[in-house]
Structures are given as C-alpha cells and as structure tokens.
Protein backbone atom coordinates (compact mmCIF):
# COMPACT_ATOMS: atom_id res chain seq x y z
CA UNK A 1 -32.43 17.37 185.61
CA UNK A 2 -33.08 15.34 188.91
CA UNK A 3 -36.06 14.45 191.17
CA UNK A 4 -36.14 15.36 194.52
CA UNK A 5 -37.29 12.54 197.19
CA UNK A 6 -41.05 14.26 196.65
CA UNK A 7 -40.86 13.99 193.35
CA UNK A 8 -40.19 17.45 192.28
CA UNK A 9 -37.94 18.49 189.19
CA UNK A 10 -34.04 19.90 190.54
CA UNK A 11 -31.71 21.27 188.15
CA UNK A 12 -27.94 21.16 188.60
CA UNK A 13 -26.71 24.59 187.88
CA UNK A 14 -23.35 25.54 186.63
CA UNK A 15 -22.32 28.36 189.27
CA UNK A 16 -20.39 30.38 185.77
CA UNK A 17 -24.09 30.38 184.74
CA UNK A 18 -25.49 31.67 188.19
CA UNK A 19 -22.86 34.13 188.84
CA UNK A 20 -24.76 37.10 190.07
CA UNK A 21 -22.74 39.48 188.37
CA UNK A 22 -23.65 37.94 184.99
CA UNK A 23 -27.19 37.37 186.13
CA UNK A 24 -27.11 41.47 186.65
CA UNK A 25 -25.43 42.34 183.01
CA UNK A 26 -27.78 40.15 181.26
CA UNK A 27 -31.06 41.25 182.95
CA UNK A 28 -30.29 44.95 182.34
CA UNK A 29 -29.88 44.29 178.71
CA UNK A 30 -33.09 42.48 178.77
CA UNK A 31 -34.77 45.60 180.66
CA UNK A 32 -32.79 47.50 177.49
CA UNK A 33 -34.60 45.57 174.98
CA UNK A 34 -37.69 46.17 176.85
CA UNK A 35 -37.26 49.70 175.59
CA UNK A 36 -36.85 48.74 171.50
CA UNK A 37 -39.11 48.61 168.55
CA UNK A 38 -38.56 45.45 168.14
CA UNK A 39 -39.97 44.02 171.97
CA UNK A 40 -42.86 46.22 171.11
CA UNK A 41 -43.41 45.02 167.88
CA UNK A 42 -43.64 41.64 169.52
CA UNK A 43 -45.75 42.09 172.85
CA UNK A 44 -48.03 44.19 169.96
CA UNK A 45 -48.44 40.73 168.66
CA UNK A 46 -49.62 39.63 171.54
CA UNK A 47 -49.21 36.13 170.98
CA UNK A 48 -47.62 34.01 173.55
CA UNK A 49 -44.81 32.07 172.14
CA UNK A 50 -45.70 28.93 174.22
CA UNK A 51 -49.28 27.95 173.98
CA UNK A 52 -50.07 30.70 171.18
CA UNK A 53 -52.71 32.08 172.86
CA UNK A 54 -54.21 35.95 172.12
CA UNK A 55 -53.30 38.06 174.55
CA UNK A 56 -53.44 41.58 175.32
CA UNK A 57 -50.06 43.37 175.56
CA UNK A 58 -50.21 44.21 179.42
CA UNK A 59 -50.52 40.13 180.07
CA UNK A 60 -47.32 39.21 178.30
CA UNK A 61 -43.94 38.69 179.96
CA UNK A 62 -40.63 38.67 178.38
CA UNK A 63 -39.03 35.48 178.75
CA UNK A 64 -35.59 33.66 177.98
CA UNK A 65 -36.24 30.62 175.82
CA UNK A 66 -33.24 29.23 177.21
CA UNK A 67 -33.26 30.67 181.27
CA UNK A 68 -30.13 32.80 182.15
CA UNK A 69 -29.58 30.23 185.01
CA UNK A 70 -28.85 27.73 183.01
CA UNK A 71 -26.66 29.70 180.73
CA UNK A 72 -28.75 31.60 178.24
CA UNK A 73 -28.64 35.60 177.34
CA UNK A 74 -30.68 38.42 176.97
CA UNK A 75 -30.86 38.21 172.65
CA UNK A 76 -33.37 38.52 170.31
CA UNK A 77 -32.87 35.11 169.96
CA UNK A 78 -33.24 33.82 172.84
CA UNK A 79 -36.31 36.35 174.05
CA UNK A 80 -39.91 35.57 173.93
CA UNK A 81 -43.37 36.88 174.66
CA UNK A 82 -44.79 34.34 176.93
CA UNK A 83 -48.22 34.75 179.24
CA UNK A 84 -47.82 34.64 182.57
CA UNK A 85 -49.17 31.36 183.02
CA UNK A 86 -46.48 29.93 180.85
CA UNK A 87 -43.92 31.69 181.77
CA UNK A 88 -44.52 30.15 185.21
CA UNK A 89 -45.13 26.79 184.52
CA UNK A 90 -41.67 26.52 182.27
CA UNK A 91 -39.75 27.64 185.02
CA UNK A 92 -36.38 26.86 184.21
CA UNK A 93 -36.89 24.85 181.53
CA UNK A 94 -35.14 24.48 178.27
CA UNK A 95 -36.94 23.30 175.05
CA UNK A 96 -34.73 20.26 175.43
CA UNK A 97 -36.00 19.40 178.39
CA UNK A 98 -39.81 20.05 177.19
CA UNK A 99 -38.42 18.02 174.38
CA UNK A 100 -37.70 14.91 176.72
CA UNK A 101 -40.62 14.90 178.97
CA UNK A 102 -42.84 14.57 175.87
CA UNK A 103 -40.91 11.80 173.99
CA UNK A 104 -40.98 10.18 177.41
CA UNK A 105 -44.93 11.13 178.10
CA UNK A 106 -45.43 9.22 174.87
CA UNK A 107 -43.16 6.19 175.26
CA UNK A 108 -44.60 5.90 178.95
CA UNK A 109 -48.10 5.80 176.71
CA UNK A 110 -46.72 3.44 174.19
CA UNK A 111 -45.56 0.82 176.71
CA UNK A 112 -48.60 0.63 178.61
CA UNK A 113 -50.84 -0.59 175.27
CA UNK A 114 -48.40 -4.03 175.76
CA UNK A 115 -46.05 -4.98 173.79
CA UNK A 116 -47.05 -8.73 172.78
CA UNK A 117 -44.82 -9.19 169.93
C-alpha cells in the first residue's frame, strides 16, 4: 500500500488478480451464493461482520474479506455480511492491512507520550 502526493491510500495490484475474466467468474459465483441457505442464514443474522452492528437484512451487503482485486474468491470463507457503511469505508482493504494501520495508530500514540528513558 502507497500514498498518493494528497495523501490518499494506492494499492499496487497484481494484473493476474485484476484480470477481468476472473473478476467475472468469481462475481457470478458470489451472485450464486447469493441464492443459498447458507447467505441467507447469514444476512438473517443481520449482523455486520465489521463493526457488529444490528441490522436489518435489506441493509447488509455481501462482501469479500479479502477483495477479489487483490486476489481473493467468492468462498464461504472469504464472504461476509457487512453494512453498507463498512463495506465502503474498507474499500479494498485486507485485514492485514486494518491490522497495520492500528499497530501503527497505536505506536504513533505511544511515541508521542515521550520516551525519556
């Protein structure tokens, strides 16, 4: 992941990952899986797997925990219920990279108390 000169997140892509015929396979199975018990047995949940919110079943999305951009699939695995407003604000996120900008959030927080050892 990379900053722009505005200071907006970039990701490098691998084009294997982007290539639109893959893109196409994997979001018909996802549209597939929209279709089986076991999606509706999770959007009847209706929990969002992000900030575990209630929410009714017509506000969840289905998304990939890893995005199929950057290499994941449509499994049951890697398939969530997320609200919208996650689902937005992750973008193309992994849980790595969530991963990173909190250990770094709380080292940036750490150094700032001082460090007069």
């Amino acid at each position: 992941m990379s900053r722009n000169q505005k200071g907006s997140e970039y990701f490098s892509l691998d084009p294997a990952h982007t290539d639109p015929k893959r893109l196409k396979k994997e979001r018909q199975k996802a549209q597939e899986m929209r279709k089986t018990q076991w999606w509706l047995d999770q959007v009847n949940r209706g929990t969002c797997h992000y900030c575990e919110k209630k929410f009714s079943a017509k506000d969840l999305t289905m998304d990939h925990v890893t995005p199929l951009a950057r290499g994941g699939t449509s499994t049951q695995g890697n398939i969530v219920c997320a609200c919208r407003s996650c689902n937005r604000d992750k973008k193309l996120e992994t849980p790595v990279d969530s991963l990173f900008k909190q250990l770094e959030a709380e080292r940036s927080e750490g150094g700032s108390e001082g460090s007069g050892e």
